[in-house]
C-alpha atoms as a PDB file:
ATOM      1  CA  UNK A   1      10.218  13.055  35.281  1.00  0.00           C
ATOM      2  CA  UNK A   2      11.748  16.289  36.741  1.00  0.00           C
ATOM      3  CA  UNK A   3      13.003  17.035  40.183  1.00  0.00           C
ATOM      4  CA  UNK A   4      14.000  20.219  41.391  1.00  0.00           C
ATOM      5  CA  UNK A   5      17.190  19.353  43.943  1.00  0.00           C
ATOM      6  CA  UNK A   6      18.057  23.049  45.082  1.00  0.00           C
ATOM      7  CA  UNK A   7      15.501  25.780  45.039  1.00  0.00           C
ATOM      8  CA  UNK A   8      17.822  28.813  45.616  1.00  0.00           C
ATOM      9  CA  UNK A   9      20.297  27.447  42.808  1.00  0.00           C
ATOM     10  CA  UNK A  10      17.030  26.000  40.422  1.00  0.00           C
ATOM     11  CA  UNK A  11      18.971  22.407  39.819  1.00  0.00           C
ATOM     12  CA  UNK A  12      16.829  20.511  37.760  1.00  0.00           C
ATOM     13  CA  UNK A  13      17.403  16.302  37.616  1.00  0.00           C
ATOM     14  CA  UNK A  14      16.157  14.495  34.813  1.00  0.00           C
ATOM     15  CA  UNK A  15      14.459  11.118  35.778  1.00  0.00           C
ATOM     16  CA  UNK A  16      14.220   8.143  33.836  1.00  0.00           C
ATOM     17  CA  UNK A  17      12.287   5.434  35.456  1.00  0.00           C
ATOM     18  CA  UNK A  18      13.540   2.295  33.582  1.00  0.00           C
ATOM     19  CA  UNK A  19      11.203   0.021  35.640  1.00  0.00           C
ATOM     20  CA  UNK A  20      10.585  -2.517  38.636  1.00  0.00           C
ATOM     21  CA  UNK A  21      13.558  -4.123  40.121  1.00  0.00           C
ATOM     22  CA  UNK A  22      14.988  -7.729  38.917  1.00  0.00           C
ATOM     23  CA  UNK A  23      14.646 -10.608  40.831  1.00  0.00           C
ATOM     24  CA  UNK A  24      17.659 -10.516  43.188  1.00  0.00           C
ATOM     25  CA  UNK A  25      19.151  -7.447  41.960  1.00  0.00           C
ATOM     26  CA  UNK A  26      18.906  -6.115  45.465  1.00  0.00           C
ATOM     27  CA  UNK A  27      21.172  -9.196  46.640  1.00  0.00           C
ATOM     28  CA  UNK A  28      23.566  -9.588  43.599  1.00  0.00           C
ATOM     29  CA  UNK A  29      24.525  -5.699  44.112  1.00  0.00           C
ATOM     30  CA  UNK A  30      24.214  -5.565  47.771  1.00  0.00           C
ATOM     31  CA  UNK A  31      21.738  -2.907  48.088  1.00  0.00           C
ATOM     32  CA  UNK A  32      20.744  -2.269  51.797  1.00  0.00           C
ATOM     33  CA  UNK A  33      16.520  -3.017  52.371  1.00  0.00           C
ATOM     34  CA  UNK A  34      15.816   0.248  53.522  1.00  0.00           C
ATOM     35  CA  UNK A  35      17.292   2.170  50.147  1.00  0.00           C
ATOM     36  CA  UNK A  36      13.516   2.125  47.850  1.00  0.00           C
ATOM     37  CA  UNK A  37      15.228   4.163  45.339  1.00  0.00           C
ATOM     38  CA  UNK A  38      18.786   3.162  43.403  1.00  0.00           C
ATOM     39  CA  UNK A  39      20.466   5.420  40.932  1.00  0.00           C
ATOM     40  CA  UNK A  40      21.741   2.943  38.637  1.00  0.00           C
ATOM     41  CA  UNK A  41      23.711   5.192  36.208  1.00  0.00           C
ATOM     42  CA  UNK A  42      25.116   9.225  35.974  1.00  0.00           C
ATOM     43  CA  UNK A  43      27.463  11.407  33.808  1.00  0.00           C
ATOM     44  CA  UNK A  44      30.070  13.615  34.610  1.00  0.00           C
ATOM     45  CA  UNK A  45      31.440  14.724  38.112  1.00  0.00           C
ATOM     46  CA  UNK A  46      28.626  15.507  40.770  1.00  0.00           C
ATOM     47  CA  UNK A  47      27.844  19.186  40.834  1.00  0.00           C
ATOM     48  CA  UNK A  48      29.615  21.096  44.173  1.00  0.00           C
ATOM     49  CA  UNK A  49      27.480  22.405  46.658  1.00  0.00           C
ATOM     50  CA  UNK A  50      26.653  26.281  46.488  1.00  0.00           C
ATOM     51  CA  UNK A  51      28.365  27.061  43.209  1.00  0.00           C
ATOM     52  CA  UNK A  52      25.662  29.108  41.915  1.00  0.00           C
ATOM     53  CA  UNK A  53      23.416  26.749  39.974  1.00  0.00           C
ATOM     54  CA  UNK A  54      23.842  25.627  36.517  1.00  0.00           C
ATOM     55  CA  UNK A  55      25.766  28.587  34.643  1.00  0.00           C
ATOM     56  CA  UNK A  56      27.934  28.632  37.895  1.00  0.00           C
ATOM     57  CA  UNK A  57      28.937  25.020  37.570  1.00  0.00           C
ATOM     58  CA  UNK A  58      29.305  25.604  33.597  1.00  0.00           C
ATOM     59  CA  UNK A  59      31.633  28.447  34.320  1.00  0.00           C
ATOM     60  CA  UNK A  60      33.947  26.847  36.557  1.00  0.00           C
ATOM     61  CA  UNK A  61      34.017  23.321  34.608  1.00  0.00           C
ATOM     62  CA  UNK A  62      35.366  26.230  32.282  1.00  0.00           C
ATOM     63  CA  UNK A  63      37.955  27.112  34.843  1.00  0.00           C
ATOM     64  CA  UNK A  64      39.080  23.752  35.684  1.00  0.00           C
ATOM     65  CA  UNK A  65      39.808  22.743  32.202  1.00  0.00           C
ATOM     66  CA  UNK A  66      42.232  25.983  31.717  1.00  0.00           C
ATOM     67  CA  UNK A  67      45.996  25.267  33.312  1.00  0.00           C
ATOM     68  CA  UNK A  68      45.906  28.195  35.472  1.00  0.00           C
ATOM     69  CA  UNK A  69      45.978  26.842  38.976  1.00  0.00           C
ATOM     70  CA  UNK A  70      43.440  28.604  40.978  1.00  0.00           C
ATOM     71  CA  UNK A  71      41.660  28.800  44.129  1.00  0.00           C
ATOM     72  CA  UNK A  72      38.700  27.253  42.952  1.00  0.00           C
ATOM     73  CA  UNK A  73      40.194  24.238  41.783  1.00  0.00           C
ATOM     74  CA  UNK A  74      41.637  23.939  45.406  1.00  0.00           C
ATOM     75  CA  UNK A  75      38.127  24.547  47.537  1.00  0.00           C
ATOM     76  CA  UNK A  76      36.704  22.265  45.110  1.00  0.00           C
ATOM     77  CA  UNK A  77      39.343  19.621  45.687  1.00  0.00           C
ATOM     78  CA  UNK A  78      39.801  19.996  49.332  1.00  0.00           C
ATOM     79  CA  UNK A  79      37.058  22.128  51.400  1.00  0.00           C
ATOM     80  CA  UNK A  80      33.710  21.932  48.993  1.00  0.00           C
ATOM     81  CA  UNK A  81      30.888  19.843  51.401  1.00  0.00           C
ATOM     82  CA  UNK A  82      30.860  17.009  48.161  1.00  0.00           C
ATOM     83  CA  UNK A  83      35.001  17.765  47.429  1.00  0.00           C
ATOM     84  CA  UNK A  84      36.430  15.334  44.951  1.00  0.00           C
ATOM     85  CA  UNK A  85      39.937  15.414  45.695  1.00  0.00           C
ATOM     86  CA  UNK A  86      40.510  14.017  41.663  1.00  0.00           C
ATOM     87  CA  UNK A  87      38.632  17.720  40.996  1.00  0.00           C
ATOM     88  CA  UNK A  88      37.528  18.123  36.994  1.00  0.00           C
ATOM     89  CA  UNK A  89      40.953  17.259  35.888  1.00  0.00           C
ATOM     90  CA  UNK A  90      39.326  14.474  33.777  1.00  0.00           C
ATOM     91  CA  UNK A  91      37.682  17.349  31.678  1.00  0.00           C
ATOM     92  CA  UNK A  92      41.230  18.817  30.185  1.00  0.00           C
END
């Protein structure tokens, strides 16, 4: 299944639906009742907001894996509305 998270930036998710929930899944992992749908499972960093789509983010994962320090490293660390103060250091 496909979902299309940002229209202006065309993000496109790839769904997997790996099936109905375990018997007291919801319990052992303490997943609150009113949640109906869990991501279980993801790769890499979360995209930043408003980076341009998905050549933008390719781009500056480029950036981030270069030793320059830069601006963009920063705003993604510190001021980007999903920051992750770790930024894509893990990709050098």
């Amino acid at each position: 299944m496909e979902y299309e998270y940002d229209h202006d930036d065309n993000w496109i998710q790839e769904i997997t639906l790996l099936g109905k929930e375990l018997k007291n899944v919801r319990n052992d992992m303490a997943i609150p009742p009113q949640l109906k749908v869990v991501c279980m499972a993801g790769e890499e960093n979360p995209c930043a907001e408003d980076f341009g789509g998905e050549s933008g983010w390719e781009d500056r994962k480029r950036i981030f894996k270069g030793k320059k320090v830069g601006s963009l490293k920063d705003w993604y660390k510190t001021s980007c509305a999903n920051e992750d103060s770790k930024g894509l250091d893990p990709y050098k």
